[in-house]
Protein backbone atom coordinates (compact mmCIF):
# COMPACT_ATOMS: atom_id res chain seq x y z
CA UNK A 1 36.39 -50.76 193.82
CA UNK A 2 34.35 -47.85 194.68
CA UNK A 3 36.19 -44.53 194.39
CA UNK A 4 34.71 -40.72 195.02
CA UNK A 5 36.56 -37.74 193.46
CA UNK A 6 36.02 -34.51 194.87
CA UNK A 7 36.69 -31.94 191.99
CA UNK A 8 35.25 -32.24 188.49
CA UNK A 9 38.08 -29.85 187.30
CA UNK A 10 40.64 -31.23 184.36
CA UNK A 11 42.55 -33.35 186.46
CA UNK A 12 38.89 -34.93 188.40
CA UNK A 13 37.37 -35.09 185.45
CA UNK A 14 40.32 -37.03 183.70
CA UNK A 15 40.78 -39.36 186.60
CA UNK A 16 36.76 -40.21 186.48
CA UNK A 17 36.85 -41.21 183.19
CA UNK A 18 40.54 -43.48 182.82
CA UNK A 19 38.51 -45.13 185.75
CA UNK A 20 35.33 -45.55 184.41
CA UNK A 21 36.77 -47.09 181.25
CA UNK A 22 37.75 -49.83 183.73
CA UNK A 23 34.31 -50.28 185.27
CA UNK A 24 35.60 -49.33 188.54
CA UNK A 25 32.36 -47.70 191.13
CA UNK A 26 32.71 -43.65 190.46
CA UNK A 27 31.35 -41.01 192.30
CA UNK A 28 32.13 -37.40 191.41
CA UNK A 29 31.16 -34.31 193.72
CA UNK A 30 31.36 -31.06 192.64
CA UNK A 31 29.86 -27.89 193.63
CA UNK A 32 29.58 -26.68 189.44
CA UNK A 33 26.20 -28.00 188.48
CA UNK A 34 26.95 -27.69 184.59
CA UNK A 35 30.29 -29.58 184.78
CA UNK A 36 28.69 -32.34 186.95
CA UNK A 37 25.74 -32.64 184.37
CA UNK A 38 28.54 -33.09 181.52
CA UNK A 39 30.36 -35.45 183.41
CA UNK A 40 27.11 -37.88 184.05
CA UNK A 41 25.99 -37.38 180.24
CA UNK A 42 29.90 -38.60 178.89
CA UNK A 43 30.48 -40.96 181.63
CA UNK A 44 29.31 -44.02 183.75
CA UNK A 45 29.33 -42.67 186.72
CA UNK A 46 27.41 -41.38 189.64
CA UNK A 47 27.40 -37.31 190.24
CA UNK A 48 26.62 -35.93 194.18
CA UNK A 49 26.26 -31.93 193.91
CA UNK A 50 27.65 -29.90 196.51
CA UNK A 51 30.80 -28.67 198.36
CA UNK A 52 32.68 -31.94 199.32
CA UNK A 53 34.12 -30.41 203.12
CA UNK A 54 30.37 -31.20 203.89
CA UNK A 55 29.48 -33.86 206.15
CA UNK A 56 25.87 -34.39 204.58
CA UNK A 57 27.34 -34.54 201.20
CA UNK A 58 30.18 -37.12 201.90
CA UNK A 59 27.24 -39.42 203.69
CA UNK A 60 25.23 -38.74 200.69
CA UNK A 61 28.41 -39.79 198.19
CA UNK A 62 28.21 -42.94 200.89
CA UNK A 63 31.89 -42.33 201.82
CA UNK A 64 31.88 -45.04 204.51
CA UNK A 65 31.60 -47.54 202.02
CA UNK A 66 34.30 -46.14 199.47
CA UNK A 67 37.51 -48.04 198.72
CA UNK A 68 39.26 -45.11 197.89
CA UNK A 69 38.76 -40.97 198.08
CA UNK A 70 40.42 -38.26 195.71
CA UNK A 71 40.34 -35.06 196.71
CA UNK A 72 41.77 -32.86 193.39
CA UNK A 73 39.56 -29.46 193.43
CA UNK A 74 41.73 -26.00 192.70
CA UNK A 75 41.58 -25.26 196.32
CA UNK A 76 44.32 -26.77 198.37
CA UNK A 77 42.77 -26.19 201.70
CA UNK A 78 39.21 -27.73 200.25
CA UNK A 79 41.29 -31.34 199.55
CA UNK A 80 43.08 -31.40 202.72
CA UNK A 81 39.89 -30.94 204.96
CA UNK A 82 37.59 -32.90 202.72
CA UNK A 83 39.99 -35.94 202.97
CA UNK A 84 40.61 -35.48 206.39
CA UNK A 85 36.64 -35.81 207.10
CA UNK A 86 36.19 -38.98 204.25
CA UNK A 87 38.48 -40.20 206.64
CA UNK A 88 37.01 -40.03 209.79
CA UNK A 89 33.59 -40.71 208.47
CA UNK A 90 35.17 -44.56 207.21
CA UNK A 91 36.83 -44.39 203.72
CA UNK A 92 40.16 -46.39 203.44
CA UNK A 93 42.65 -44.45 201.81
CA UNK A 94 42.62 -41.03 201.00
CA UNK A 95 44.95 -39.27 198.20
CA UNK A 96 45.03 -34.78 198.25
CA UNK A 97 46.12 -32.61 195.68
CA UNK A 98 48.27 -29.74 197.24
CA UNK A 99 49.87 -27.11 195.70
CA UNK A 100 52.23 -26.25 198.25
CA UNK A 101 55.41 -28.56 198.24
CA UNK A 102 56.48 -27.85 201.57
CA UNK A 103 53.65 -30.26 202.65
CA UNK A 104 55.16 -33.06 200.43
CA UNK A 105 58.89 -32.26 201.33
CA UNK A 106 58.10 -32.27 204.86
CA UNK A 107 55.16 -35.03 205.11
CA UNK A 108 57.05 -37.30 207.90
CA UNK A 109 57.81 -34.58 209.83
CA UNK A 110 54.35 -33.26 209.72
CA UNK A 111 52.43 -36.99 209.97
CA UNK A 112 49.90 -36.25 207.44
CA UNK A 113 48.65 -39.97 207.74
CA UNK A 114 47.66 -39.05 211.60
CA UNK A 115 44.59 -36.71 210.50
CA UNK A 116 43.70 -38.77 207.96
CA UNK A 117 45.56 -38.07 204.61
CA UNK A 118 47.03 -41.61 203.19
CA UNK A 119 48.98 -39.57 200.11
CA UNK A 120 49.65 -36.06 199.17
CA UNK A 121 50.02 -35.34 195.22
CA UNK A 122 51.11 -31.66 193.50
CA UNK A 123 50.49 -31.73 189.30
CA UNK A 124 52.66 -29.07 189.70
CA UNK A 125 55.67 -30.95 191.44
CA UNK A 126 55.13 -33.83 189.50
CA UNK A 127 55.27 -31.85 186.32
CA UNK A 128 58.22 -29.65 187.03
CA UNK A 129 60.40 -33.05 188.01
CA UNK A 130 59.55 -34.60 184.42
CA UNK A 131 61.06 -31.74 182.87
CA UNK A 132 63.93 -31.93 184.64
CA UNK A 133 64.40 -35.66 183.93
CA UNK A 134 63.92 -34.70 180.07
CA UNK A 135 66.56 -31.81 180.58
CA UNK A 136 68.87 -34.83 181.88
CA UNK A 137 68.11 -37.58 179.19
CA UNK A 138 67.92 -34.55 176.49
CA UNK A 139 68.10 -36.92 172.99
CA UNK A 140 64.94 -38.75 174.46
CA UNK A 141 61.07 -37.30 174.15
CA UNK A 142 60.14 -39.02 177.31
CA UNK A 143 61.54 -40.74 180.40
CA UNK A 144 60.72 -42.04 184.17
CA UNK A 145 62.46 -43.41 186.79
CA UNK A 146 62.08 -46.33 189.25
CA UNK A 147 63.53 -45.99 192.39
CA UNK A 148 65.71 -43.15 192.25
CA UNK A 149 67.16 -44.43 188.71
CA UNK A 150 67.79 -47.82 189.58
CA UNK A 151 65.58 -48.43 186.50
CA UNK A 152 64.93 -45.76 183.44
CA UNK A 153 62.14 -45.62 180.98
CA UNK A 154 63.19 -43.47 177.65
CA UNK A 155 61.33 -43.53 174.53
CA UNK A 156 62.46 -41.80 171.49
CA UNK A 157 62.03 -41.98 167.52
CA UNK A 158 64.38 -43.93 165.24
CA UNK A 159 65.59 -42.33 162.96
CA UNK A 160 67.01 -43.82 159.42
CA UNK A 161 70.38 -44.01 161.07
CA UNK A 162 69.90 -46.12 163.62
CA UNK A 163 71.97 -49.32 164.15
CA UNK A 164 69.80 -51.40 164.33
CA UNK A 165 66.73 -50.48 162.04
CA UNK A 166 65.30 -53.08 159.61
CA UNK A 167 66.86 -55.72 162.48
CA UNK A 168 64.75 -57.93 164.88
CA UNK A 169 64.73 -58.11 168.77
CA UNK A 170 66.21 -61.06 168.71
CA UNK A 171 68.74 -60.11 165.79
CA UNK A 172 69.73 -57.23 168.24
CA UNK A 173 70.54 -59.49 171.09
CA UNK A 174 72.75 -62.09 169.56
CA UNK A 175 74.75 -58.71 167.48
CA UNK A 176 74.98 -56.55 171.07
CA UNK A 177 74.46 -59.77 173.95
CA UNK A 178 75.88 -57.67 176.85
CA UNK A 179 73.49 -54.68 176.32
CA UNK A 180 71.43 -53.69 179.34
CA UNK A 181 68.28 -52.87 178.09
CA UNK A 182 64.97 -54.27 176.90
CA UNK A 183 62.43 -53.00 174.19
CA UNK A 184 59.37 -53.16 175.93
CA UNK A 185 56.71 -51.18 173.44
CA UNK A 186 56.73 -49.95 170.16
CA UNK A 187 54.52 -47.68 167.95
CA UNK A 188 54.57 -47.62 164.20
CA UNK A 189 54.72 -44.35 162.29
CA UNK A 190 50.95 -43.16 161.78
CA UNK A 191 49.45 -45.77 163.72
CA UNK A 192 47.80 -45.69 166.74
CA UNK A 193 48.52 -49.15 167.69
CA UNK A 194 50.82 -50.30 170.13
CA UNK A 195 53.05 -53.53 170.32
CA UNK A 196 54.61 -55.21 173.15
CA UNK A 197 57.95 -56.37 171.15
CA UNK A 198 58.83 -60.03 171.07
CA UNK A 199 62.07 -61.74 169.76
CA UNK A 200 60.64 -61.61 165.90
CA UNK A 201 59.53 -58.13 166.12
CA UNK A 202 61.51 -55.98 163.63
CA UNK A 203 62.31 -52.24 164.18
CA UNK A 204 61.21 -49.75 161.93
CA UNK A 205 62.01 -46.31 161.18
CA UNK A 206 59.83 -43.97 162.73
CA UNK A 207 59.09 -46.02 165.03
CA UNK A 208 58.26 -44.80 169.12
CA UNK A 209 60.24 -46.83 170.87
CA UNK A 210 60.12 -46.92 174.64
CA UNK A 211 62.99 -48.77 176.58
CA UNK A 212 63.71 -50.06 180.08
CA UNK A 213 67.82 -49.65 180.96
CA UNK A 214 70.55 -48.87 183.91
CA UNK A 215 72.57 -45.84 183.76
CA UNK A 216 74.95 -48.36 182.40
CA UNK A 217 72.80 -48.94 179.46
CA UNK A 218 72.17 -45.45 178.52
CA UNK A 219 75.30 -44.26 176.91
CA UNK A 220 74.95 -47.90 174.73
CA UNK A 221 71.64 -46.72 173.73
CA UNK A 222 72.66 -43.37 172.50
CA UNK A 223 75.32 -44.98 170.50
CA UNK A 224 72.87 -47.74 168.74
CA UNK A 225 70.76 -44.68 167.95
CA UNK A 226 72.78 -42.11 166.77
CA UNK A 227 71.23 -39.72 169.07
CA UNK A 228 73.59 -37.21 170.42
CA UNK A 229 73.84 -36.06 174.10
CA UNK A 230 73.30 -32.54 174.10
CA UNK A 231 74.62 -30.74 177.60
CA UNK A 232 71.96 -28.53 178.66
CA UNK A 233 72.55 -25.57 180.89
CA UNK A 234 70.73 -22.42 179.62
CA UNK A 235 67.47 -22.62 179.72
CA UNK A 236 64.73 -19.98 178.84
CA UNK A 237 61.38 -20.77 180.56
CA UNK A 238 58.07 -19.00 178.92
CA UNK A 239 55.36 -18.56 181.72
CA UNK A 240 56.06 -18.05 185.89
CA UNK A 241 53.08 -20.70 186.69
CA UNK A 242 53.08 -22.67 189.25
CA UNK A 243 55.14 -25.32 187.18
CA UNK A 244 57.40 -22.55 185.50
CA UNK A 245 58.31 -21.15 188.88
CA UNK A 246 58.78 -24.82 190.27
CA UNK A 247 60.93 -25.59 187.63
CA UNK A 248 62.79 -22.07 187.23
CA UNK A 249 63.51 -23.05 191.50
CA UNK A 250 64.84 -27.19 190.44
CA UNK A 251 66.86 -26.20 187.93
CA UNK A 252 68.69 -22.84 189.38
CA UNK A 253 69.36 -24.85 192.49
CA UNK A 254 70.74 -27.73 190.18
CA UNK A 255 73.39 -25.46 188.38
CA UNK A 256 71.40 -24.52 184.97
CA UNK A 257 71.44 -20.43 183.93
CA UNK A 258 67.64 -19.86 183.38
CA UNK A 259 66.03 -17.13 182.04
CA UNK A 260 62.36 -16.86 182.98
CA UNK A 261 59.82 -14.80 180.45
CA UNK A 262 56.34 -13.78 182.13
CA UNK A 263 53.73 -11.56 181.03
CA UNK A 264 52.23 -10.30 184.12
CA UNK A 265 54.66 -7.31 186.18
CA UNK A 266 53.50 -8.18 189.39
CA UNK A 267 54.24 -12.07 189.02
CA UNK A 268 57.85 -11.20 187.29
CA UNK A 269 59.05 -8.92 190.45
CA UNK A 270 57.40 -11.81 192.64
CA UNK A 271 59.55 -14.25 190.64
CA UNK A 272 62.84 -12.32 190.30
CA UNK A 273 62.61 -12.30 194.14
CA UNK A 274 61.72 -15.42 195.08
CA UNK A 275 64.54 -17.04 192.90
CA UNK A 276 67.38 -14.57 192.95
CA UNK A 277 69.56 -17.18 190.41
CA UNK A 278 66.69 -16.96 187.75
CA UNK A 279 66.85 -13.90 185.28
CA UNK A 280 63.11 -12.58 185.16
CA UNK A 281 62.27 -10.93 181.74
CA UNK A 282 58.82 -8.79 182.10
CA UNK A 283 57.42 -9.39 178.47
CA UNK A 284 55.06 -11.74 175.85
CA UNK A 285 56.54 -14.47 175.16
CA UNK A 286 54.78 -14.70 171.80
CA UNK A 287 56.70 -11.91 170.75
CA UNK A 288 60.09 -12.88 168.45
CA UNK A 289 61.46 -9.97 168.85
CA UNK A 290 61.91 -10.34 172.02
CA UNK A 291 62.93 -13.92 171.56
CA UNK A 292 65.61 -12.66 169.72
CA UNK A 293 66.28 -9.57 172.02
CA UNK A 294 67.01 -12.43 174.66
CA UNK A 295 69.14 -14.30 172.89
CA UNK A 296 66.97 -17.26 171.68
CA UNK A 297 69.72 -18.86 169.64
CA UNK A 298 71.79 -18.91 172.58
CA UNK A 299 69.43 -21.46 174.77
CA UNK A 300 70.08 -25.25 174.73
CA UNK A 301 65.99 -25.54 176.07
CA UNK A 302 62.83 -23.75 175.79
CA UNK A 303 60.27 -24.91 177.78
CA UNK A 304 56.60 -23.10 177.58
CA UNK A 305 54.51 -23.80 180.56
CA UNK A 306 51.93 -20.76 180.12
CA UNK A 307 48.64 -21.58 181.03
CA UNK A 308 47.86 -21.93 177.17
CA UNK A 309 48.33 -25.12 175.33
CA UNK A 310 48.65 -23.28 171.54
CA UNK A 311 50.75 -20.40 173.01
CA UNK A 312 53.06 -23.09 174.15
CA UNK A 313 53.18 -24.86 171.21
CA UNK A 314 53.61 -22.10 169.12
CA UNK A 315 56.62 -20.52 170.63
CA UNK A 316 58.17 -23.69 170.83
CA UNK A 317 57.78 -23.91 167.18
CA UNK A 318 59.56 -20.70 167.31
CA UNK A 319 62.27 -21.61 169.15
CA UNK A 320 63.13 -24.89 167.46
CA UNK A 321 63.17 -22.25 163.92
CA UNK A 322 65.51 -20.35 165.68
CA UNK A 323 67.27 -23.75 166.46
CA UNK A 324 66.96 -24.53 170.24
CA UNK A 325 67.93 -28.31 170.74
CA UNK A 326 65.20 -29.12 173.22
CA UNK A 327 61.59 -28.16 173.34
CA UNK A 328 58.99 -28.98 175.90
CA UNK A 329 55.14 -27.46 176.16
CA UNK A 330 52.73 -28.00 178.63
CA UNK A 331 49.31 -28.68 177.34
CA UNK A 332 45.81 -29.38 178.17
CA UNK A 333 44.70 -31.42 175.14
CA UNK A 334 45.07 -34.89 174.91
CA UNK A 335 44.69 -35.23 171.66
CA UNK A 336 47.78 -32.69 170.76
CA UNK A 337 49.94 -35.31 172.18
CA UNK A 338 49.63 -37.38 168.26
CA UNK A 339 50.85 -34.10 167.09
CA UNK A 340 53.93 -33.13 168.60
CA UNK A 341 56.11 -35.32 166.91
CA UNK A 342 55.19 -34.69 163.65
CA UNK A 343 55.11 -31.00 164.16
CA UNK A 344 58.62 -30.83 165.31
CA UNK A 345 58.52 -30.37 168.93
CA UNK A 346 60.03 -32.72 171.13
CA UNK A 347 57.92 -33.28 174.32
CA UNK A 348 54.63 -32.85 175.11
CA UNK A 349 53.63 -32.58 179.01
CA UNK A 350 49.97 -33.34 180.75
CA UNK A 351 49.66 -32.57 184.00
CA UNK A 352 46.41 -34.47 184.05
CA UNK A 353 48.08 -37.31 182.76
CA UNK A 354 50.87 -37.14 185.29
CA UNK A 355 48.90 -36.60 188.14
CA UNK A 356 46.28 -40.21 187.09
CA UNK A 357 49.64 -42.03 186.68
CA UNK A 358 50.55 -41.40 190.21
CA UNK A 359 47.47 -42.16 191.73
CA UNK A 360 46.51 -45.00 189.59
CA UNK A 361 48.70 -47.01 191.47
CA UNK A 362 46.47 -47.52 194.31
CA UNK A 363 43.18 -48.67 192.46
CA UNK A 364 45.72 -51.35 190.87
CA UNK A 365 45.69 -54.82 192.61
CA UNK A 366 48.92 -56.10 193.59
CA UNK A 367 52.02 -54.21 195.84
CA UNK A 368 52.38 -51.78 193.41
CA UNK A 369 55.45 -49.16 194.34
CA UNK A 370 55.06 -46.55 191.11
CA UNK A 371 53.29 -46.71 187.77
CA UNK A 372 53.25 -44.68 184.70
CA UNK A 373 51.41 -44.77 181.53
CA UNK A 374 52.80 -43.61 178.12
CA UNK A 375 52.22 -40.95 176.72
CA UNK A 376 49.75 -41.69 173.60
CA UNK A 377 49.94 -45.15 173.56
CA UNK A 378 48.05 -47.70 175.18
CA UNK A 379 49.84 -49.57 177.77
CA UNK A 380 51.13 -48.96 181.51
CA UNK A 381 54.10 -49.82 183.30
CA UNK A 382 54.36 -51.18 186.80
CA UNK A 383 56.26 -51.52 189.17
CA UNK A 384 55.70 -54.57 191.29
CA UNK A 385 56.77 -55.44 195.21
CA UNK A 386 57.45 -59.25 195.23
CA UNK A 387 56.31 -60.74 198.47
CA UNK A 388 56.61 -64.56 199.69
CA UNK A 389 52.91 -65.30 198.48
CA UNK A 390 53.36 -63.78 195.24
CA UNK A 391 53.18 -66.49 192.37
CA UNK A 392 56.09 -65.16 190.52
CA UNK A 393 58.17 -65.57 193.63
CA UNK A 394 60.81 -68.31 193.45
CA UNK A 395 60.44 -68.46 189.76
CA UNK A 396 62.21 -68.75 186.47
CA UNK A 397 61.35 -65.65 184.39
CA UNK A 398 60.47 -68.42 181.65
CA UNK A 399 58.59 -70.43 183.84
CA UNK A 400 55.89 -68.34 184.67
CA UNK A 401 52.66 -68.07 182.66
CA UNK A 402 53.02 -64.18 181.19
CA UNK A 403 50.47 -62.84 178.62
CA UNK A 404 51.82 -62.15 175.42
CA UNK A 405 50.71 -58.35 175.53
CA UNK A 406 52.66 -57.60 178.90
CA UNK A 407 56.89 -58.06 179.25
CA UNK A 408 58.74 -57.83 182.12
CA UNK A 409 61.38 -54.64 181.37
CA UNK A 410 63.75 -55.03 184.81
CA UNK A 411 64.24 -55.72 188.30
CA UNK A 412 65.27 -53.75 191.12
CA UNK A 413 66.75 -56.05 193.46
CA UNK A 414 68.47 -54.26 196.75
CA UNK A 415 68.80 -50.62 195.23
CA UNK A 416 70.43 -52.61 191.41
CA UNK A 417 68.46 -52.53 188.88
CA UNK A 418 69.00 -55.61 186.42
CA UNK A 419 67.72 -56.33 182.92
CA UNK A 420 66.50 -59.99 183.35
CA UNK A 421 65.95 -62.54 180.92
CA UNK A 422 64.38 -66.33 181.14
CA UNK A 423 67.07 -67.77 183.21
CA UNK A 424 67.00 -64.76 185.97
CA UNK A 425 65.21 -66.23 189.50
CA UNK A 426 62.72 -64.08 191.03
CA UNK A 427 62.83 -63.49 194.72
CA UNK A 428 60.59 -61.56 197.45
CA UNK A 429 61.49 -58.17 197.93
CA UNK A 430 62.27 -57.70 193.88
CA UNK A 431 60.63 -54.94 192.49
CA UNK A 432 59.43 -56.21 189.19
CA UNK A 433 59.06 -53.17 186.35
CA UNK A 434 55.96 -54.88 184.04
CA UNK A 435 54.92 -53.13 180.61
CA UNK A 436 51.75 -54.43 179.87
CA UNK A 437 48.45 -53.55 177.54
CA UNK A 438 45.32 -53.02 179.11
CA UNK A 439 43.56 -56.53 178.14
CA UNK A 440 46.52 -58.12 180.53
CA UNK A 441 45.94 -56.12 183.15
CA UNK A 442 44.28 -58.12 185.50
CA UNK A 443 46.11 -61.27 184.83
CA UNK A 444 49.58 -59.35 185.13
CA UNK A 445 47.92 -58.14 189.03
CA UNK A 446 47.15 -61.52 190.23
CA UNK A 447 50.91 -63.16 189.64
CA UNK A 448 51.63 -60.45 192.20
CA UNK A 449 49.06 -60.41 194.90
């Protein structure tokens, strides 16, 4: 497939190289000669240098031939016009990042597809609805939802108390045979490897643990685990960014008593107006006196979502010392994300990350309806449309020939979702959640084309 991103910023930059790893065709066009020159030096791809709402660029980049275009520079107006002319000049499907979400909450109304914009994606948006999902499933570090919760995805650490520690997968089912979930990766303490569990697999302590489930199946989880369900409702938010105030918005409107700390005057009066629910407290966040001035010890949450990573981190060290429940930082760094654990705080955020896990889904073959990948291990999950010429259709779960590194965690069948085993009957119109490593990729794809 051959793909041109416009933008060479974190999120471009990101997105050309999870593709490149695949050997997918990449063209990156930025206007910033030195990041393009440190893009071609670290990856395999092809650089074009100039400002990508040119016409003689985009013929250079050979946009009439591309598959796919990506328009994720910092400038919201940039993306919309350069995928408006890809489109016009013969790409397929174009994807803009926006930072407005009044474009994606009104996208219908306005018919974005009619000048030429296939998909509309905010970081921001996508960033600010994960915390709130955390917020919701507070014992668990991370979470996602197919189809409006039909289907969850939670993954959390056991701990030594755990019911069913030292047991296997299939020792679990025959104890607990009316559960409604389904183990569908595991990471070992201090590893870096990641399992797709099958029935002999035995669960360890310390172990990440990521789970497909109903609703149903989530208060059976928390009582296997031991983990309690905290009720969140006051919230202290460190940073008015473009995520902060999105999130400071999402949760006021959704009953939770935030207080919001920013450093900048200007932005705090902006804030405290904008959201007249949301306390706005004009000070450094860094600073525990004033932490403790505003009641620290008092908040269920923290959540740091300044636009520095160790800033974030650190005060949510803080606040977990002062004994907040639930922490969440935003960082930049990938490589903090082996770190948060074992440095006590419990979510880590990546809006780079987020934003390649929503647009991933179209360089993937197959009707794919929403992937994710998780966070610091290395597998995806997808979830699949059925149709009638799909070879999994009209099928016995146990009949069809799946990889051993890929399981099938669910199905969504008219709005339900179902954890199915080797008796259930796939039909079209299923939406089939797949966890899978990357070596089964491909073969995982063609059972649904």
């Amino acid at each position: 497939m051959k793909i041109i991103i416009a933008g060479s910023g974190e999120v471009g930059f990101h997105l050309a190289k999870l593709l490149s790893f695949e050997s997918q065709d990449i063209i990156l066009i930025d206007v910033n000669r030195e990041s393009l020159i440190y893009a071609s030096t670290h990856l395999d791809i092809r650089v074009v240098r100039g400002n990508a709402t040119s016409i003689s660029v985009l013929k250079d980049a050979q946009v009439s031939d591309a598959d796919l275009f990506i328009s994720v520079t910092s400038s919201e107006t940039t993306n919309i016009t350069a995928c408006v002319l890809a489109k016009q000049l013969g790409v397929k499907h174009t994807i803009a990042r926006i930072s407005n979400t009044e474009f994606i909450h009104n996208k219908d109304e306005v018919g974005f597809e009619k000048i030429g914009i296939d998909e509309l994606i905010s970081p921001e948006s996508l960033a600010a609805k994960e915390i709130e999902l955390l917020l919701n499933q507070s014992a668990f570090n991370d979470t996602f939802e197919f189809e409006d919760g039909a289907l969850l995805m939670i993954g959390l650490i056991l701990s030594r108390t755990t019911a069913f520690v030292g047991k296997t997968v299939q020792e679990v089912a025959e104890l607990h045979p009316n559960l409604e979930y389904m183990p569908i990766a595991i990471q070992r303490y201090a590893t870096q490897y990641t399992i797709i569990p099958r029935g002999d697999t035995q669960f360890k302590e310390g172990d990440q643990v990521y789970f497909t489930t109903t609703q149903k199946g989530i208060d059976e989880i928390y009582k296997l685990t031991r983990k309690v369900r905290i009720e969140i409702k006051n919230v202290m938010i460190l940073g008015a960014s473009n995520i902060g105030s999105k999130t400071a918005r999402d949760l006021c409107n959704h009953g939770f008593k935030i207080k919001l700390i920013e450093k900048s005057k200007d932005k705090a009066f902006d804030i405290a107006d904008a959201i007249p629910d949301c306390l706005v407290i004009h000070g450094d966040g860094r600073d525990v006196d004033l932490l403790d001035e505003e009641q620290i010890c008092d908040m269920d949450a923290f959540i740091a979502v300044t636009g520095n990573s160790e800033t974030n981190i650190m005060s949510c060290l803080v606040a977990k010392s002062k004994g907040v429940k639930k922490t969440i930082a935003l960082v930049e760094n990938m490589d903090y994300f082996q770190l948060s654990h074992s440095i006590g705080i419990d979510t880590l955020i990546n809006k780079k990350l987020l934003a390649a896990n929503n647009i991933f889904r179209y360089i993937r073959q197959g009707e794919i309806v929403a992937m994710t990948k998780l966070n610091n291990m290395n597998a995806e999950i997808l979830e699949f449309l059925v149709t009638p010429k799909s070879i999994v259709c009209n099928k016995l779960i146990k009949k069809i020939d799946f990889p051993r590194s890929a399981i099938i965690g669910g199905i969504i069948r008219d709005g339900e979702g179902i954890i199915a085993l080797g008796d259930f009957n796939i039909i079209a119109g299923d939406r089939v959640v797949v966890c899978c490593l990357p070596q089964s990729i491909k073969k995982v794809e063609k059972l649904f084309v």
